[in-house]
Protein backbone atom coordinates (compact mmCIF):
# COMPACT_ATOMS: atom_id res chain seq x y z
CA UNK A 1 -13.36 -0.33 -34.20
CA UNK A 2 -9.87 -2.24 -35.52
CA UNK A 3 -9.87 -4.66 -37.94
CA UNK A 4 -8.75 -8.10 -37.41
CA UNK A 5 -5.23 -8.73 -39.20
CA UNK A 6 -7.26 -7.05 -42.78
CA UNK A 7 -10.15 -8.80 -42.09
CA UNK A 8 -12.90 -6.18 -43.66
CA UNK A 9 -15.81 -8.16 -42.46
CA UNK A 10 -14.50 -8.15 -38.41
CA UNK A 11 -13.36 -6.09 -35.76
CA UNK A 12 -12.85 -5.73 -32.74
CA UNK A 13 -13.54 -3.43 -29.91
CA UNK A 14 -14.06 -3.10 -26.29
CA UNK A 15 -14.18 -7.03 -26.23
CA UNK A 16 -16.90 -6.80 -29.01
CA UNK A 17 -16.07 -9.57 -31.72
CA UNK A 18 -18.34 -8.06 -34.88
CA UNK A 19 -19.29 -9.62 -37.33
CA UNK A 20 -20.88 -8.43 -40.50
CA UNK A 21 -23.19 -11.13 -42.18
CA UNK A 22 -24.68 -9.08 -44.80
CA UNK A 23 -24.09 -5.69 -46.84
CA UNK A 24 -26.42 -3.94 -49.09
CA UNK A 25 -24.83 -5.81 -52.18
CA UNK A 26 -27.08 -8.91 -53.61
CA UNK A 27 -29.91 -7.20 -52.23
CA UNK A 28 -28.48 -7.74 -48.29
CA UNK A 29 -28.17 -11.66 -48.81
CA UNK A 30 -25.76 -13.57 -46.95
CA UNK A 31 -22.25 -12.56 -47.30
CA UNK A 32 -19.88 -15.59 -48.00
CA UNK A 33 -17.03 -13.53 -46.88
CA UNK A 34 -18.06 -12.19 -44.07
CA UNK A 35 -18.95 -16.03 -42.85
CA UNK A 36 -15.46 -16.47 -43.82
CA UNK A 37 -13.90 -14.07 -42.01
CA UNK A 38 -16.40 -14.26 -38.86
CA UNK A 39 -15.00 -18.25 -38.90
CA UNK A 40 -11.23 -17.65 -38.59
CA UNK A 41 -12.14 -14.91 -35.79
CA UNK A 42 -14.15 -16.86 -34.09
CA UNK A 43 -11.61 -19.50 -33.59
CA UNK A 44 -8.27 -17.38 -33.16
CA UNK A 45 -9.67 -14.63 -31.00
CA UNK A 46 -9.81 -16.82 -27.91
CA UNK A 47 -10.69 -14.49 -24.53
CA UNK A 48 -10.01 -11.05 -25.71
CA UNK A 49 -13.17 -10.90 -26.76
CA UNK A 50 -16.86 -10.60 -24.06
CA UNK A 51 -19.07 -10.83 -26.74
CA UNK A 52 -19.92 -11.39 -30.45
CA UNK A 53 -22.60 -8.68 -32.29
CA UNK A 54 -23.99 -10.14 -35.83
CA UNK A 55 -25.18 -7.12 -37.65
CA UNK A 56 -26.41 -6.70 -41.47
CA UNK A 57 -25.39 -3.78 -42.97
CA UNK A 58 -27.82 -2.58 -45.57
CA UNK A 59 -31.52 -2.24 -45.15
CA UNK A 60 -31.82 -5.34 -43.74
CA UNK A 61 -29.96 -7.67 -41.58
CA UNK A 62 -29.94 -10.50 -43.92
CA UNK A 63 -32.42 -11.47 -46.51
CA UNK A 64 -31.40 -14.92 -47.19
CA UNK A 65 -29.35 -16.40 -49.63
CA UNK A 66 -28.35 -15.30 -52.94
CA UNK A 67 -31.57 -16.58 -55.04
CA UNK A 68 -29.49 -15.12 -58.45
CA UNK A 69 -26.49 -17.11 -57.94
CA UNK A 70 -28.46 -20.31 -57.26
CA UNK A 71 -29.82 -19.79 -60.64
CA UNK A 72 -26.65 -19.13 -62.81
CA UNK A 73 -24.60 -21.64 -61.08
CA UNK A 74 -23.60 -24.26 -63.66
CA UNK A 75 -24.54 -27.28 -60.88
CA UNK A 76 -26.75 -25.94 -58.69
CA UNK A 77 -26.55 -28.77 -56.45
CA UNK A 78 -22.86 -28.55 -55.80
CA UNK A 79 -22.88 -24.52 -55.61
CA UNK A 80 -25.59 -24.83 -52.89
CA UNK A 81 -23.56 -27.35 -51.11
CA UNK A 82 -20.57 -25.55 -50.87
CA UNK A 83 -22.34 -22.64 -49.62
CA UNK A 84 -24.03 -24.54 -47.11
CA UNK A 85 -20.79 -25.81 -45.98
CA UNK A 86 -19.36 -22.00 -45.46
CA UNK A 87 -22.29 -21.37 -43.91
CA UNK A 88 -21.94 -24.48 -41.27
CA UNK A 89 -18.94 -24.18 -40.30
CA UNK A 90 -19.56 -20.44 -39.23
CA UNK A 91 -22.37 -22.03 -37.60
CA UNK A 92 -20.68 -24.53 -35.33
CA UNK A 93 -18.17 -21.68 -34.60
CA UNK A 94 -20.72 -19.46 -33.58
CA UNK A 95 -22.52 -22.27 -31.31
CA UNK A 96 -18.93 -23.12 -29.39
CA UNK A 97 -18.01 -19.79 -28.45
CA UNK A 98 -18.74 -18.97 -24.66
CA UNK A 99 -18.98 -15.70 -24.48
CA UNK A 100 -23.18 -14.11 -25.16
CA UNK A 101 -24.23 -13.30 -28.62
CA UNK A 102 -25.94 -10.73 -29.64
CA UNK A 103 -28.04 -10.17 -32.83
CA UNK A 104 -28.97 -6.39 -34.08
CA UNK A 105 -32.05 -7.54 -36.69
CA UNK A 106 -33.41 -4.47 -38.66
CA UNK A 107 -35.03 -5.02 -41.89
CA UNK A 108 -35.82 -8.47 -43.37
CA UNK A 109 -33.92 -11.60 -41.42
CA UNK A 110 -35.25 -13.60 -44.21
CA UNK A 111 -33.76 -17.67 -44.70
CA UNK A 112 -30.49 -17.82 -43.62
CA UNK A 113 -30.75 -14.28 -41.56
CA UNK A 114 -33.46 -16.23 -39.53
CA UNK A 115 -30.77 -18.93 -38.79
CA UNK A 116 -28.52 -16.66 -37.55
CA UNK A 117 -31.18 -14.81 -35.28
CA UNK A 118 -32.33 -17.99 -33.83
CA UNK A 119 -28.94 -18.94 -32.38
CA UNK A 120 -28.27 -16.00 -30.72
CA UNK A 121 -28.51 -15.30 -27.19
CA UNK A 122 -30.17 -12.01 -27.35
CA UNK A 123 -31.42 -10.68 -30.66
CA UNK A 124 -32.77 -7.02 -30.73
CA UNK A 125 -35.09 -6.20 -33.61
CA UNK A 126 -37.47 -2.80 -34.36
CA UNK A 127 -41.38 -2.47 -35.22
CA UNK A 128 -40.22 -2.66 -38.69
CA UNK A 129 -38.02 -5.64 -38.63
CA UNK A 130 -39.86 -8.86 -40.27
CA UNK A 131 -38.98 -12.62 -40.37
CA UNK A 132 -39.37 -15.38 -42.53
CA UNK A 133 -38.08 -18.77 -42.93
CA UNK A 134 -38.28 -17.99 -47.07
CA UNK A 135 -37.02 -21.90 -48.11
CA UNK A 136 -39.95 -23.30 -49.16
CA UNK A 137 -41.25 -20.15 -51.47
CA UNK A 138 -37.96 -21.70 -53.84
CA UNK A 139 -38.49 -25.20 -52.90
CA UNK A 140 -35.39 -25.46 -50.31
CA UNK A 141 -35.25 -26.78 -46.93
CA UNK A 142 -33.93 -25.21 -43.77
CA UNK A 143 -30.01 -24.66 -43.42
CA UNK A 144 -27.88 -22.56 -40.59
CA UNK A 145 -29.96 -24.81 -38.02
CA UNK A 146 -33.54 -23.44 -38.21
CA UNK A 147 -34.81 -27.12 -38.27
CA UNK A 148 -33.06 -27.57 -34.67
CA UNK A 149 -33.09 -24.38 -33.36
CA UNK A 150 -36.78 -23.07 -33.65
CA UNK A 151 -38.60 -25.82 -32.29
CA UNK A 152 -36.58 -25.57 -29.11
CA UNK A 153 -37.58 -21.89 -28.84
CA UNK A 154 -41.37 -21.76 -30.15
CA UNK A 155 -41.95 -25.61 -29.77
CA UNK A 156 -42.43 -28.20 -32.26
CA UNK A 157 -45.82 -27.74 -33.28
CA UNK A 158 -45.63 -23.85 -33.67
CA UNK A 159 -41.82 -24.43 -35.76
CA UNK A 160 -44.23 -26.46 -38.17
CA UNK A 161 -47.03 -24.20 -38.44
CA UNK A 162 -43.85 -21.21 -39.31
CA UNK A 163 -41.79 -23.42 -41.69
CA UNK A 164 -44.53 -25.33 -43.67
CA UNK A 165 -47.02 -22.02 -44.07
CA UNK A 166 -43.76 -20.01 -44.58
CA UNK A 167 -45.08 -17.32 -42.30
CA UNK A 168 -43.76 -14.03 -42.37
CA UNK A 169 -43.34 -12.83 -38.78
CA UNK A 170 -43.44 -9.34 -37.61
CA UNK A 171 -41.31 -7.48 -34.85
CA UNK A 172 -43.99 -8.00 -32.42
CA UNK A 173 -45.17 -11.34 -33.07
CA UNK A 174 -41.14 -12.78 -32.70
CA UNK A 175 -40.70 -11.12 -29.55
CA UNK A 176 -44.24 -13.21 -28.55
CA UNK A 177 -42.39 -16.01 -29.87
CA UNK A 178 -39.45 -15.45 -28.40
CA UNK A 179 -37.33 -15.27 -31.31
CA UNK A 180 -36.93 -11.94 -30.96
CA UNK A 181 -35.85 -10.67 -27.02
CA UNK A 182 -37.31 -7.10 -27.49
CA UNK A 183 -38.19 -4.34 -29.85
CA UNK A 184 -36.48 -0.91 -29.87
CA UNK A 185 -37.14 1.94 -32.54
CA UNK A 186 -36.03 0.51 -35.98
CA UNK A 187 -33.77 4.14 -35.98
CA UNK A 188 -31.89 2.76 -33.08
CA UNK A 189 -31.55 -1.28 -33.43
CA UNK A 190 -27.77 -1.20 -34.43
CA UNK A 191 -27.02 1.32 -31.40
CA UNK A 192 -29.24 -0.89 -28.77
CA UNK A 193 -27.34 -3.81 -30.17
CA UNK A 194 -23.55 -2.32 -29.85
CA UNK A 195 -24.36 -1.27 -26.42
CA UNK A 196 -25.90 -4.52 -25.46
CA UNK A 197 -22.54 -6.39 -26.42
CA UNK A 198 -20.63 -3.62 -24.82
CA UNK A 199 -22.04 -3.73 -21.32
CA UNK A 200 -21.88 -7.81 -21.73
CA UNK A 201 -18.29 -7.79 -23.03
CA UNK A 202 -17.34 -5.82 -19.66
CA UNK A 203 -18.91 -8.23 -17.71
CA UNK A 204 -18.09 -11.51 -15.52
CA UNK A 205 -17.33 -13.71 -18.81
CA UNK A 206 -16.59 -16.79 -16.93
CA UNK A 207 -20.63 -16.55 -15.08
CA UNK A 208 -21.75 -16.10 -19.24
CA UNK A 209 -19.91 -18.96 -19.79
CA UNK A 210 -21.36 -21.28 -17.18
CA UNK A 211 -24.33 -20.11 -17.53
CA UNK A 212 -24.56 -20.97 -21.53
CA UNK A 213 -23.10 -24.53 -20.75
CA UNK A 214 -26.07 -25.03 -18.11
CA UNK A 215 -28.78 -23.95 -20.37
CA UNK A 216 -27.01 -25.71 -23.39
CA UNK A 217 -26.85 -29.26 -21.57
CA UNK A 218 -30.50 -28.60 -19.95
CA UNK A 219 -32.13 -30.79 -22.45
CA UNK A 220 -30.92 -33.66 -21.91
CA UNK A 221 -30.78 -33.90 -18.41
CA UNK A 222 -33.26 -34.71 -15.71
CA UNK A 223 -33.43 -32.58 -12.88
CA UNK A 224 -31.92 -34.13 -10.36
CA UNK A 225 -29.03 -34.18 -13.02
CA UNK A 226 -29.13 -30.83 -13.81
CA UNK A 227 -28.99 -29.47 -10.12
CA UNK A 228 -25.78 -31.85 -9.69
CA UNK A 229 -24.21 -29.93 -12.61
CA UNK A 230 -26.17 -26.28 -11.63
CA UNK A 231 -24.47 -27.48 -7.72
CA UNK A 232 -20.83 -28.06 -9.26
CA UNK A 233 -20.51 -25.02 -11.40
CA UNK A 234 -21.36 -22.32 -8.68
CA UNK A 235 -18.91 -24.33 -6.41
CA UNK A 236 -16.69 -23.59 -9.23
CA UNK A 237 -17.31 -20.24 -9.89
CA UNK A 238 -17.51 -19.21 -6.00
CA UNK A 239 -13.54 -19.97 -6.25
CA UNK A 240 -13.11 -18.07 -9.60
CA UNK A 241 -11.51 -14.42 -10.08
CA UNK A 242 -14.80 -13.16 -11.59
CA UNK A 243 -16.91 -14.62 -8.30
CA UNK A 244 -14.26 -13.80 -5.79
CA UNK A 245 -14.77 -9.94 -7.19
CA UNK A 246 -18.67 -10.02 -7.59
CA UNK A 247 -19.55 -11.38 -3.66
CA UNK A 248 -16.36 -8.99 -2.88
CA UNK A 249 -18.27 -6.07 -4.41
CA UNK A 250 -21.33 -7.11 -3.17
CA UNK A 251 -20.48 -6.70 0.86
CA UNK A 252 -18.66 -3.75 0.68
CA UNK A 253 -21.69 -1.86 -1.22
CA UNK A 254 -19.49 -1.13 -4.30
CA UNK A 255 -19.97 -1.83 -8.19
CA UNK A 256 -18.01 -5.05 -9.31
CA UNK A 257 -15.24 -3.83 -12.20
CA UNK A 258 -15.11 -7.18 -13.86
CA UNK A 259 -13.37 -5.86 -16.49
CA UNK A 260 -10.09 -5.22 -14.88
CA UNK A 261 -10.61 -8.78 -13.45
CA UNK A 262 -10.16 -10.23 -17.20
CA UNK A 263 -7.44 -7.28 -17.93
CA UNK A 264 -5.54 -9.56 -15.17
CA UNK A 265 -5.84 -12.21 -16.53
CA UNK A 266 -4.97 -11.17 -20.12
């Protein structure tokens, strides 16, 4: 993997944007720099990259914020907000890209690290990996999202029971949920993960994309409004390189390279 223009916290390669949210220093909590960094890529990489892989790198994938610095900031207040703020605006980065992302969750995804695992597309985790929302056992409330983004993926009721109780999760039990996608052996989560964002990054981008825009918009649409939009996007993508090459592929009994497709187009 290359780094992106010195970026230390982000590189890129084989259309894999990653990102590193954590490292072992502070104990794996979240890394303002790597936010940082994982912002400006986000929003100059444009379509060379497939896919975006979020990965800790330290025992854990991220174990929340930095508790310490909270405590020997001169204004708390103000220090939390401004890390908030980082931490939002990688957020809304992260929520406009197109393209899947992928979470590789080993360890503790503890506060903030449960944020970031709740907006990805597909988050791979290990028997060992553990989750907890962590805010109220220092008196905080939710950030990165977690108020908006669990309820819509265990249900309001169940996002209560989990934030309130502040339940520590296990591997199994946020796969139930459907926090987690699946488990692999802790040993392998990073690998699973890389190869996960691989295989996505080489393929058709432009279904990915549709398809997030779909589910994204689902909410607020009734159904008959929803199969107008589902009815005007395949029209679309029927017409598009990426379709043109998949139904191509399809009838004459060969595998679809969608890869040189977006080569093309680069």
């Amino acid at each position: 993997m290359t780094s992106l223009d010195g970026l230390s916290k982000v590189q890129l390669d084989d259309g894999v944007l990653r990102i590193t949210i954590s490292t072992a220093d502070n104990g794996t909590s979240l890394d303002g720099e790597g936010l940082e960094q994982g912002t400006r890529a986000l929003e100059t990489v444009g379509d060379r990259i497939g896919s975006v892989l979020l990965v800790g790198e330290g025992p854990n994938f991220c174990a929340g914020g930095n508790v310490r610095a909270f405590a020997s900031a001169p204004v708390r207040s103000e220090y939390v907000a401004e890390i908030a703020r980082v931490f939002h605006v990688f957020v809304r980065a992260l929520d406009a890209v197109t393209v899947p992302v992928i979470a590789g969750v080993h360890g503790w995804a503890a506060g903030a690290g449960m944020s970031l695992v709740c907006l990805a597309d597909v988050a791979i985790g290990g028997p060992g990996t553990k989750m907890r929302p962590a805010y109220p056992s220092i008196g905080y409330t939710p950030d990165g999202g977690m108020s908006w983004t669990l309820p819509r993926i265990v249900g309001i009721a169940r996002a209560r029971e989990i934030l309130l109780t502040d339940a520590v999760l296990s591997g199994d039990e946020a796969v139930r949920l459907g926090i987690l996608s699946r488990l692999v052996g802790d040993d392998v989560v990073q690998d699973e993960a890389l190869r996960l964002a691989r295989t996505l990054a080489a393929g058709p981008t432009s279904s990915y994309s549709g398809i997030k825009t779909l589910l994204s918009a689902s909410s607020t649409r009734t159904l008959a409004e929803q199969l107008d939009a589902e009815a005007a996007s395949i029209a679309v993508a029927a017409d598009s390189p990426i379709g043109r090459e998949g139904v191509d592929a399809f009838v004459e009994k060969r595998r679809a390279d969608f890869a040189s497709i977006k080569e093309v187009r680069a």
